[in-house]
C-alpha atoms as a PDB file:
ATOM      1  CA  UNK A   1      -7.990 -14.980  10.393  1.00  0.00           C
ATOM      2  CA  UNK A   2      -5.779 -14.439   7.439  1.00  0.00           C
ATOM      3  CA  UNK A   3      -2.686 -16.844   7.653  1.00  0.00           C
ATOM      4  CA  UNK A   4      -0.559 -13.150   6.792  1.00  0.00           C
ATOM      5  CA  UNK A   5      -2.504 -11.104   9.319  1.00  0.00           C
ATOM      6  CA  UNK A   6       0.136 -11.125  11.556  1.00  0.00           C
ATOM      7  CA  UNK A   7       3.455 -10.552   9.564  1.00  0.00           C
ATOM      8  CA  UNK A   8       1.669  -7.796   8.052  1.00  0.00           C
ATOM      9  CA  UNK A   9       0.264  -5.908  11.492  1.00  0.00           C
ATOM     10  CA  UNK A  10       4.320  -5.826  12.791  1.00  0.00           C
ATOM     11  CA  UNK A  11       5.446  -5.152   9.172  1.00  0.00           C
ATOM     12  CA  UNK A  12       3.384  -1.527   9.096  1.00  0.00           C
ATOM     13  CA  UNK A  13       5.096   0.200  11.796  1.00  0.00           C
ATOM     14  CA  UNK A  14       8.435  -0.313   9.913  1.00  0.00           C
ATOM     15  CA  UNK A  15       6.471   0.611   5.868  1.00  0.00           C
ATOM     16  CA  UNK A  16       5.305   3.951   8.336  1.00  0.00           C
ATOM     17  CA  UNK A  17       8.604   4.725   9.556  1.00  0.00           C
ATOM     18  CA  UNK A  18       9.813   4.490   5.688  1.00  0.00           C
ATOM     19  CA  UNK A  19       7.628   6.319   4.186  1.00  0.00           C
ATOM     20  CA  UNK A  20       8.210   9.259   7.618  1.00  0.00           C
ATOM     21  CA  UNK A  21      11.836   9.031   6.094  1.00  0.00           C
ATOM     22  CA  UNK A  22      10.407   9.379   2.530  1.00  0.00           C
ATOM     23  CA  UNK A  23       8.575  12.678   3.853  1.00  0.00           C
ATOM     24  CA  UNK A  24      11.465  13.890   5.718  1.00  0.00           C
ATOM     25  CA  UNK A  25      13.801  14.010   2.841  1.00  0.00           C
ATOM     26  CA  UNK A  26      11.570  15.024   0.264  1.00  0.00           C
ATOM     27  CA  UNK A  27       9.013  17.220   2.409  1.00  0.00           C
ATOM     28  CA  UNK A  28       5.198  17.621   0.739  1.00  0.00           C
ATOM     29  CA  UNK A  29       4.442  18.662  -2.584  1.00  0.00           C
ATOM     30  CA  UNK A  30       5.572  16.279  -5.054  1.00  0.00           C
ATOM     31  CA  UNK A  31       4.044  14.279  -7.961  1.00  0.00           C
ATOM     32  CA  UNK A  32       2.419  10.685  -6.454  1.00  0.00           C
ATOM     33  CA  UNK A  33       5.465   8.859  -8.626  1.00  0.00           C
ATOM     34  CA  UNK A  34       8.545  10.434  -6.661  1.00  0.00           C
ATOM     35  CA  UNK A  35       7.400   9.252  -3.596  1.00  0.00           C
ATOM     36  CA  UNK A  36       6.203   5.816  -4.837  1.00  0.00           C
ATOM     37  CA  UNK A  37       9.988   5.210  -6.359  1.00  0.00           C
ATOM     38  CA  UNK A  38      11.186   6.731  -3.298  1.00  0.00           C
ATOM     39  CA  UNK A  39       9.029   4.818  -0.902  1.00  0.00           C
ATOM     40  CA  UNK A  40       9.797   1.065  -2.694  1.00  0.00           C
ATOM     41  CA  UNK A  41      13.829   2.257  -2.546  1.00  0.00           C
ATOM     42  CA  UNK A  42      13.632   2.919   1.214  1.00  0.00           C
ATOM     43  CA  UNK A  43      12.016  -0.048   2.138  1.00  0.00           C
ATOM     44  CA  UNK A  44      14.475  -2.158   0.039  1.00  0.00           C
ATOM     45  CA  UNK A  45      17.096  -0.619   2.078  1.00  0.00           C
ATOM     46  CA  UNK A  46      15.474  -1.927   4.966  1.00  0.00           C
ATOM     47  CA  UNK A  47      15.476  -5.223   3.883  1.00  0.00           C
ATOM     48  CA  UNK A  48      11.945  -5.990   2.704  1.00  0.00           C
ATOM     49  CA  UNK A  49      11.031  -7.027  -0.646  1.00  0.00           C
ATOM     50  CA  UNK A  50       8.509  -5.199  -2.640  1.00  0.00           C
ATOM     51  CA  UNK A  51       7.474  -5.652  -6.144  1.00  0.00           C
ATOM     52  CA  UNK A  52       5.111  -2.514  -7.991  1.00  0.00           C
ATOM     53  CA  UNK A  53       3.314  -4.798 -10.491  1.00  0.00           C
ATOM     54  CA  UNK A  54       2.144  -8.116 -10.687  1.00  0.00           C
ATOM     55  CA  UNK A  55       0.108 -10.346 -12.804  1.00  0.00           C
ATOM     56  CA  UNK A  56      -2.755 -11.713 -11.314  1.00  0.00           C
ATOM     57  CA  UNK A  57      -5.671 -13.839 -11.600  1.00  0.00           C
ATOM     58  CA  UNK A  58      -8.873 -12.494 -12.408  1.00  0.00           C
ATOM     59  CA  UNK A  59     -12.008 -14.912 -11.570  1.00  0.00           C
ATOM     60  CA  UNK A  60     -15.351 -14.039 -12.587  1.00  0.00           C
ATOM     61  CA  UNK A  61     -17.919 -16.794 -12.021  1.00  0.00           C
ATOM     62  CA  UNK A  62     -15.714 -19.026 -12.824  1.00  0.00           C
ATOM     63  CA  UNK A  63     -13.940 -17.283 -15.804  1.00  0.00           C
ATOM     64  CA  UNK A  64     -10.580 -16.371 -15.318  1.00  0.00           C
ATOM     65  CA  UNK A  65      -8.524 -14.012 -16.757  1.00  0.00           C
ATOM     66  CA  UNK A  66      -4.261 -13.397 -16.341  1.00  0.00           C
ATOM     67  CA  UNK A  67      -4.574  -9.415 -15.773  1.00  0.00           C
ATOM     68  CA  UNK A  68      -1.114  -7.081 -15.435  1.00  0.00           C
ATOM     69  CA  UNK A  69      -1.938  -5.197 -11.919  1.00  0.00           C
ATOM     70  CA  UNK A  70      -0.219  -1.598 -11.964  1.00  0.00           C
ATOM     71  CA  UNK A  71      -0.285  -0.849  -7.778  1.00  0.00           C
ATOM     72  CA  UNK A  72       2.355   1.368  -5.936  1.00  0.00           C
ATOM     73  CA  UNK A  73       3.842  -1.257  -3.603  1.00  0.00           C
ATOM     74  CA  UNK A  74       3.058  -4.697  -2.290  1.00  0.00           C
ATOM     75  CA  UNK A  75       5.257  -5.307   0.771  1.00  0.00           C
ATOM     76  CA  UNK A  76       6.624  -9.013   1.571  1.00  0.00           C
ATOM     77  CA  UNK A  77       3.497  -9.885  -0.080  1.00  0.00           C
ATOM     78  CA  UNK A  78       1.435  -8.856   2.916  1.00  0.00           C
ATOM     79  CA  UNK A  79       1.073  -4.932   2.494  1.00  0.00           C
ATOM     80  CA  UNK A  80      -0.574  -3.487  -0.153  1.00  0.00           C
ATOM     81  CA  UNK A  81       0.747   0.386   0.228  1.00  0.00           C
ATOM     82  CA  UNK A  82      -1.008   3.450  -1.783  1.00  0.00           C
ATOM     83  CA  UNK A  83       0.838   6.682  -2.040  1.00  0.00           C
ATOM     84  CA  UNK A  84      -1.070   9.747  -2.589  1.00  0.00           C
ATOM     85  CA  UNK A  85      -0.097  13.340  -3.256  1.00  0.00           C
ATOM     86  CA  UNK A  86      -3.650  14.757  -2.504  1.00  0.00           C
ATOM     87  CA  UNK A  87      -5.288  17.970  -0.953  1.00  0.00           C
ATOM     88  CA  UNK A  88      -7.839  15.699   0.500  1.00  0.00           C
ATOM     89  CA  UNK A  89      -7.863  11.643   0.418  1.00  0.00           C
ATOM     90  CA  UNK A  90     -11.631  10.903  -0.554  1.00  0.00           C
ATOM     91  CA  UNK A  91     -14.007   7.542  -0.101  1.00  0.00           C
ATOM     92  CA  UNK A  92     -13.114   6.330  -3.485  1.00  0.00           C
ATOM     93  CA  UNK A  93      -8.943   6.250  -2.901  1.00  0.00           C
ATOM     94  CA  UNK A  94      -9.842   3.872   0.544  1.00  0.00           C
ATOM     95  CA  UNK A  95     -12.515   1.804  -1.762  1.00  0.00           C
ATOM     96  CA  UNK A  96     -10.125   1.835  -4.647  1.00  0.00           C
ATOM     97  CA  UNK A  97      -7.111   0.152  -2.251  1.00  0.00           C
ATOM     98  CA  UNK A  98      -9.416  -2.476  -0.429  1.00  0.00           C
ATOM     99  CA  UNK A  99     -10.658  -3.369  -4.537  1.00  0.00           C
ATOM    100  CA  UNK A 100      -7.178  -4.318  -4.683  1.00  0.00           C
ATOM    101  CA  UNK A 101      -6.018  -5.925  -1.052  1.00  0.00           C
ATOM    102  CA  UNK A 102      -9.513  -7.868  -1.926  1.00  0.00           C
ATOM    103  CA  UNK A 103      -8.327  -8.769  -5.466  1.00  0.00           C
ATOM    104  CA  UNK A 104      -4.773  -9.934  -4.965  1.00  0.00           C
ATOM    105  CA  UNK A 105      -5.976 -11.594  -1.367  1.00  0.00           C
ATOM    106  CA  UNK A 106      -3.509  -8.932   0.731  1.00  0.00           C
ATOM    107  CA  UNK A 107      -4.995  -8.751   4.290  1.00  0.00           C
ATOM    108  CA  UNK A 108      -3.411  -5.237   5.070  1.00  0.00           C
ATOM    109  CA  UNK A 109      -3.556  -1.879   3.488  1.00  0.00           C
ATOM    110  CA  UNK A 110      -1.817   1.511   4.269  1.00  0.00           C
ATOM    111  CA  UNK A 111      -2.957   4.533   2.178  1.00  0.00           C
ATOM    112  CA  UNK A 112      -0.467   7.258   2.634  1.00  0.00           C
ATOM    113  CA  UNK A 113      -1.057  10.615   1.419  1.00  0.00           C
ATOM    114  CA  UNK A 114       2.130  12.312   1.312  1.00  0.00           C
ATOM    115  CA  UNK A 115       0.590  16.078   0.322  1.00  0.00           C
ATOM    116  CA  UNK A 116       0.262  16.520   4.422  1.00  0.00           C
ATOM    117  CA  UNK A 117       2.703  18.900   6.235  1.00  0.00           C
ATOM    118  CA  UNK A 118       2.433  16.400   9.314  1.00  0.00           C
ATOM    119  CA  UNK A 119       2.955  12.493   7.495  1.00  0.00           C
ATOM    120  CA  UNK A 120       0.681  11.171  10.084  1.00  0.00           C
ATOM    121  CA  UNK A 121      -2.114  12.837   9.455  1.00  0.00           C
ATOM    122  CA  UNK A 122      -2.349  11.484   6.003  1.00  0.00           C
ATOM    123  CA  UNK A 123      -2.363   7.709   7.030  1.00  0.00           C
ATOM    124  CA  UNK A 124      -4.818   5.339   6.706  1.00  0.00           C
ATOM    125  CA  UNK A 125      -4.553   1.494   7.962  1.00  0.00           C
ATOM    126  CA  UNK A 126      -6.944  -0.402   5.962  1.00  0.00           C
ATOM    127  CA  UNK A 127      -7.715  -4.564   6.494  1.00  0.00           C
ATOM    128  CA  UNK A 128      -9.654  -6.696   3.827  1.00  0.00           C
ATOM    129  CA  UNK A 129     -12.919  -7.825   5.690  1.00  0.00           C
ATOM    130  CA  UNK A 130     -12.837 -10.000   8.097  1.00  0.00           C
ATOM    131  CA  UNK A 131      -9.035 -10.754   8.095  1.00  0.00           C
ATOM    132  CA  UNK A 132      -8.447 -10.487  11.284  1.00  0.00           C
ATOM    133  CA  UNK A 133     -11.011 -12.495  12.641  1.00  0.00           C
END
């Protein structure tokens, strides 16, 4: 199991009821940006701390590379959350967010689309292969 499986299974319900709050206040129909800035400013009002880029390592048979990492927000360093503004979320916005959880080694993933009239519908609880085993 993933030493952060835990703190980040009891940390989504409260990144959920942020970004419900997010949706609430803003309502659908935005540009993806709004509600990332509004997302990482709710949840910092809760407490948590969130970063939206990082540098990481990049290792490629045993190359490695230092790589700036543009994602929408890494919670307590356990929750890698995507915010979409989509009609529909497709295959390749999941595969692109576990890419990520897989590359920065974050066992959790939440893709919220925010382009839904109902929040819920539009999110998706992602974990990185086998961490929570």
């Amino acid at each position: 199991m993933h030493p952060l499986f835990g703190k980040a299974s009891e940390l989504t319900e409260t990144v959920i009821g942020a970004a419900i709050e997010v949706h609430r206040n803003k309502g659908p129909g935005l540009i993806e940006s709004i509600y990332e800035w509004c997302l990482l400013k709710e949840l910092e009002l809760r407490g948590l701390a969130c970063a939206s880029q990082k540098l990481v390592i990049i290792d490629y048979k045993g190359f490695k590379r230092e790589e700036p990492l543009r994602f929408d927000v890494l919670v307590e360093d356990c929750v890698l959350v995507e915010a979409k503004a989509l009609q529909n979320v497709l295959p390749i916005h999941k595969a692109q967010l576990l890419s990520y959880m897989k590359l920065m080694d974050v066992p959790l993933g939440l893709l919220i689309n925010f382009h839904e009239a109902r929040l819920t519908n539009g999110i998706y609880r992602l974990v990185l292969p086998g961490a929570n085993r």
